[in-house]
PDB file of N, CA and C in Angstrom:
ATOM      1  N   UNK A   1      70.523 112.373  24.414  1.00  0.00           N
ATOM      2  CA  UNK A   1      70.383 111.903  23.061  1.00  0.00           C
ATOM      3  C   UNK A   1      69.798 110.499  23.107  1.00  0.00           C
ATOM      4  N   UNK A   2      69.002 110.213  22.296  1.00  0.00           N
ATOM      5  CA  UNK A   2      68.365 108.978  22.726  1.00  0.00           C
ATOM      6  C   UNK A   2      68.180 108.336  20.722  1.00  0.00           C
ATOM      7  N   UNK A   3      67.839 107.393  20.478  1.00  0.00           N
ATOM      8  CA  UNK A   3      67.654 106.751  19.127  1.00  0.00           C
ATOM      9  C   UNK A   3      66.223 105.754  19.412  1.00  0.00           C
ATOM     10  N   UNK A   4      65.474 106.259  18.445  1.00  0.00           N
ATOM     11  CA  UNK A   4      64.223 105.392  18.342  1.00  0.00           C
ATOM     12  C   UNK A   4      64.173 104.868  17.200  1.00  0.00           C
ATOM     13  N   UNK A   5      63.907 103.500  17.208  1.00  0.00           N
ATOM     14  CA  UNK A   5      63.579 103.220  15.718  1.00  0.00           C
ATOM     15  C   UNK A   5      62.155 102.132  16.262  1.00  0.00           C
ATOM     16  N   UNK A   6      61.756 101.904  14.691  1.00  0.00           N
ATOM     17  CA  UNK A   6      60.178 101.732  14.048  1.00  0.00           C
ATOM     18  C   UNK A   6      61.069 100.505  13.065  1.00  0.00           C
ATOM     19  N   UNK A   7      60.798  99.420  13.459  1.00  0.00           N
ATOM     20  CA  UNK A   7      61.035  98.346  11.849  1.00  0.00           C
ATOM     21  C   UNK A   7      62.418  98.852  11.268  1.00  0.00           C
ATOM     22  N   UNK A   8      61.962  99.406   9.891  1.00  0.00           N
ATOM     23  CA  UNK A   8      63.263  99.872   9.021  1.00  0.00           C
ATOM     24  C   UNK A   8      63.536 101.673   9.770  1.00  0.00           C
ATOM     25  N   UNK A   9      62.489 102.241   9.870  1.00  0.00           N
ATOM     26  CA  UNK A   9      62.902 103.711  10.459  1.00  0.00           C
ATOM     27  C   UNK A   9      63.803 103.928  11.490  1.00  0.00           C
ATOM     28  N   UNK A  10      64.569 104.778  11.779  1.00  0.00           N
ATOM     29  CA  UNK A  10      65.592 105.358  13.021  1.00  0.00           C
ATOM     30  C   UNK A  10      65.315 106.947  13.333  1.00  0.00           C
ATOM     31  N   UNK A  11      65.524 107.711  14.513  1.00  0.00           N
ATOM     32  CA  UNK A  11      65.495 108.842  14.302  1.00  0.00           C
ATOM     33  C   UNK A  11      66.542 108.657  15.785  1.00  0.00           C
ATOM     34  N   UNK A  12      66.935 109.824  15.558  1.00  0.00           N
ATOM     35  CA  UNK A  12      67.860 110.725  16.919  1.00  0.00           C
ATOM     36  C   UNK A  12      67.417 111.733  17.149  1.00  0.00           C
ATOM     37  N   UNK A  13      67.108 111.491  18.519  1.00  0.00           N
ATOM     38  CA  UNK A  13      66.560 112.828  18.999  1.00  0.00           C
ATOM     39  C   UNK A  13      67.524 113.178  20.594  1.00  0.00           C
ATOM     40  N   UNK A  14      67.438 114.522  20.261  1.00  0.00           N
ATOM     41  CA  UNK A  14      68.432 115.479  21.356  1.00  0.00           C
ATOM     42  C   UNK A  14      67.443 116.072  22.059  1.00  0.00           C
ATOM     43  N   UNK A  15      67.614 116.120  23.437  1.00  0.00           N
ATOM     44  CA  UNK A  15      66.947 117.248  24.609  1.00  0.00           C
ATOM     45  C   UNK A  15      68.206 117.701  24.818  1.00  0.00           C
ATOM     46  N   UNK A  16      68.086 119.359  25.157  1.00  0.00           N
ATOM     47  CA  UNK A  16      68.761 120.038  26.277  1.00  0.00           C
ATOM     48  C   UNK A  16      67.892 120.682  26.729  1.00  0.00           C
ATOM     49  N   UNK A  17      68.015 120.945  28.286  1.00  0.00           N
ATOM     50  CA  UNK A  17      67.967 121.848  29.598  1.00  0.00           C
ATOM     51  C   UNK A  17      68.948 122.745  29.358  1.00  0.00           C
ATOM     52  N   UNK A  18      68.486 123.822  29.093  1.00  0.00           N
ATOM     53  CA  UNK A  18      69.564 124.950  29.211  1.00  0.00           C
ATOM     54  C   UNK A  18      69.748 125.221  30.583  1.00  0.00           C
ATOM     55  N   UNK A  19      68.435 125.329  31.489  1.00  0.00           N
ATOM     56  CA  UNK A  19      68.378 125.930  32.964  1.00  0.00           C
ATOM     57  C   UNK A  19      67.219 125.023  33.148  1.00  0.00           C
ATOM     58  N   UNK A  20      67.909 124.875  34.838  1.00  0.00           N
ATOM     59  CA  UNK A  20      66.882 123.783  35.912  1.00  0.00           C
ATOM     60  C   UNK A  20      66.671 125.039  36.923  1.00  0.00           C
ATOM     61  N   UNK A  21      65.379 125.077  37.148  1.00  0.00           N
ATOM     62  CA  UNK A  21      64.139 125.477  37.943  1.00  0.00           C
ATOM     63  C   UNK A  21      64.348 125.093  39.247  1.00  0.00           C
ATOM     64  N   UNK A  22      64.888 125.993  40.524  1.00  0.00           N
ATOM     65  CA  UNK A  22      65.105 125.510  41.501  1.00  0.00           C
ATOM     66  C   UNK A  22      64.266 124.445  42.601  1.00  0.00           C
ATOM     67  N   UNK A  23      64.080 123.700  42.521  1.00  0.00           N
ATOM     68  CA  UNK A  23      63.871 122.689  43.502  1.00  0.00           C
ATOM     69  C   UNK A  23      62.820 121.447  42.651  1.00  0.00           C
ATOM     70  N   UNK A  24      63.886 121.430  41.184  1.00  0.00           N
ATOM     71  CA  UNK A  24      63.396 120.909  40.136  1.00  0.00           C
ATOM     72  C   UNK A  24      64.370 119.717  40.391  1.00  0.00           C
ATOM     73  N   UNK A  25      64.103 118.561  40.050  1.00  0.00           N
ATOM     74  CA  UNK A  25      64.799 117.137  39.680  1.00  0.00           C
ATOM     75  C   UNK A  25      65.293 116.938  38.275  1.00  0.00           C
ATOM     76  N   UNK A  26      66.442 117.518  37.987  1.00  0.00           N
ATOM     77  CA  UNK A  26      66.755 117.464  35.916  1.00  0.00           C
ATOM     78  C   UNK A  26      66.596 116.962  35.588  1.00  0.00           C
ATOM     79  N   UNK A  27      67.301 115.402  36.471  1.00  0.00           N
ATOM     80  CA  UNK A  27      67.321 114.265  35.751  1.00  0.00           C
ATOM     81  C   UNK A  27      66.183 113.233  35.457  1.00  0.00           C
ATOM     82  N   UNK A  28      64.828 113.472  36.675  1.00  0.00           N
ATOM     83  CA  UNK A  28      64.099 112.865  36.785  1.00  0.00           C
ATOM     84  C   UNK A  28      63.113 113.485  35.548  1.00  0.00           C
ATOM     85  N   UNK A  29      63.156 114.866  35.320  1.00  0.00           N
ATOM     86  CA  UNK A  29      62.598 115.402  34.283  1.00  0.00           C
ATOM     87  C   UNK A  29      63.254 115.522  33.108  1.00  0.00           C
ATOM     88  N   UNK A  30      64.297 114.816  32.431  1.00  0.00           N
ATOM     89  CA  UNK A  30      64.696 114.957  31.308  1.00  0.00           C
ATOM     90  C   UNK A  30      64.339 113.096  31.070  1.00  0.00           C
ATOM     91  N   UNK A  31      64.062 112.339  31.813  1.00  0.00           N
ATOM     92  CA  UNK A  31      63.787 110.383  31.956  1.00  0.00           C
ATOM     93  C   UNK A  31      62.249 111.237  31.337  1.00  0.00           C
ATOM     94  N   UNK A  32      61.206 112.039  32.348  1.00  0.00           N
ATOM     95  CA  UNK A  32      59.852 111.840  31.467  1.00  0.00           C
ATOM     96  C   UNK A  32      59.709 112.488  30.337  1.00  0.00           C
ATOM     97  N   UNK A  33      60.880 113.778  29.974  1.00  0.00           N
ATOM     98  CA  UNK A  33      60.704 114.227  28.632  1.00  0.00           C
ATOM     99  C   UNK A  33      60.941 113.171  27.491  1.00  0.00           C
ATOM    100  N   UNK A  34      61.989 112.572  27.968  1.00  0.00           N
ATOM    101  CA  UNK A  34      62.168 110.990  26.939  1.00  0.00           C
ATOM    102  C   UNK A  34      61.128 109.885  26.372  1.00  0.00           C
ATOM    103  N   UNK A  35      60.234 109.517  27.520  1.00  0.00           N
ATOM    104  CA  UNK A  35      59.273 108.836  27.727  1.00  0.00           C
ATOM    105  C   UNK A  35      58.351 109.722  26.923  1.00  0.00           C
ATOM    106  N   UNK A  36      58.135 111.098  27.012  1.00  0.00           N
ATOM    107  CA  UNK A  36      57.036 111.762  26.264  1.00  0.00           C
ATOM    108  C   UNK A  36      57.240 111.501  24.446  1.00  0.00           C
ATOM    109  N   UNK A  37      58.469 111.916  24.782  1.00  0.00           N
ATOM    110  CA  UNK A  37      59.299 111.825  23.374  1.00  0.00           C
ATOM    111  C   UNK A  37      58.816 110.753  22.208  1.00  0.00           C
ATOM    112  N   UNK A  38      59.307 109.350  23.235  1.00  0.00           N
ATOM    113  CA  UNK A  38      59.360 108.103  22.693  1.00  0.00           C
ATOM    114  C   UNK A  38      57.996 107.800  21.958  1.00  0.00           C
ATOM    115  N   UNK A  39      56.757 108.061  23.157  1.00  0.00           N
ATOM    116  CA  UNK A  39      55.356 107.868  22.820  1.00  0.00           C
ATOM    117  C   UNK A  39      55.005 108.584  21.970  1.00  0.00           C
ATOM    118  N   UNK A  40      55.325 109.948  21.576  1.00  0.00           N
ATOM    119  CA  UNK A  40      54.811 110.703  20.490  1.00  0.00           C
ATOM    120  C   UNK A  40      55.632 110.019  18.804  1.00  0.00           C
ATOM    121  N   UNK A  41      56.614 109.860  19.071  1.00  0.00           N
ATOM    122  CA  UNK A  41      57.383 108.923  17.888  1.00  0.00           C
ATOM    123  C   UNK A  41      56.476 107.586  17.399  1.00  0.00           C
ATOM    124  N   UNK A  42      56.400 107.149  18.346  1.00  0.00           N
ATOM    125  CA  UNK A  42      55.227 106.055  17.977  1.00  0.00           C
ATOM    126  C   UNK A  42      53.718 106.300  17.487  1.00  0.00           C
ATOM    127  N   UNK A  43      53.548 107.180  17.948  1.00  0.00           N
ATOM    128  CA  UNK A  43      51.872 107.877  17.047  1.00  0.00           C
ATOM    129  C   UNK A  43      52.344 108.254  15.882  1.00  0.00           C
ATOM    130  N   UNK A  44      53.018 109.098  16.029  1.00  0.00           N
ATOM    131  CA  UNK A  44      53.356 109.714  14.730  1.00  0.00           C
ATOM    132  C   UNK A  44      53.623 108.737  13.527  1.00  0.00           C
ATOM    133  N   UNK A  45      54.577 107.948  13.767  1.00  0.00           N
ATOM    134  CA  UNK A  45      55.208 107.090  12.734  1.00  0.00           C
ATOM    135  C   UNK A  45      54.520 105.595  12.703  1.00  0.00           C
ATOM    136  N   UNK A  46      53.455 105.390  13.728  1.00  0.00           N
ATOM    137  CA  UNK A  46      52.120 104.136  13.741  1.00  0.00           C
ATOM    138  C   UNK A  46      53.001 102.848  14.252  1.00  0.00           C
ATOM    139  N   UNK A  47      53.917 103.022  15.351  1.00  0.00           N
ATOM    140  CA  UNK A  47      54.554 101.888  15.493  1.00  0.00           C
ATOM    141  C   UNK A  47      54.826 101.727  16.948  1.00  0.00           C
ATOM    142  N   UNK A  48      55.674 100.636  17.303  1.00  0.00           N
ATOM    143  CA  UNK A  48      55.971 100.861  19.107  1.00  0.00           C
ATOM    144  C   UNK A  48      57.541 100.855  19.252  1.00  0.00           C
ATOM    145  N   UNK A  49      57.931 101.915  19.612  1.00  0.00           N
ATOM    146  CA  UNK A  49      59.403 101.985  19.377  1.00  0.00           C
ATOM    147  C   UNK A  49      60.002 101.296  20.085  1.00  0.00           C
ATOM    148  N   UNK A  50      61.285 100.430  19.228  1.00  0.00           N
ATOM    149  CA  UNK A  50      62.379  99.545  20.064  1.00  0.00           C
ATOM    150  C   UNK A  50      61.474  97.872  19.240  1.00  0.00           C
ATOM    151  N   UNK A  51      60.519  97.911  18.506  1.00  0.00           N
ATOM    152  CA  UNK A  51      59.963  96.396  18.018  1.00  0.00           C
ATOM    153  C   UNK A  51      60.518  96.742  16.440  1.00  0.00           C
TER     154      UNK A  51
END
């Protein structure tokens, strides 16, 4: 669960992994789903999240 906000905006956003892919890293791949996350929040909403 992670929280991004924009100025006055906030959002919460949830990942789950239901199932990890054997000789997969979860954790290292649920850090770049975040990072994907974060950057698409910021296009979308024209801002740099966390300013």
């Amino acid at each position: 669960m992670a929280r991004f906000s924009c100025g006055d905006k906030q959002r919460i956003i949830t990942l789950h992994l239901a199932q990890i892919a054997k000789g997969r890293d979860g954790i290292r791949d649920m850090i770049e789903l975040m990072r994907i996350a974060q950057k698409r929040y910021g296009q979308l909403y024209t801002c740099t999240p966390g300013k």
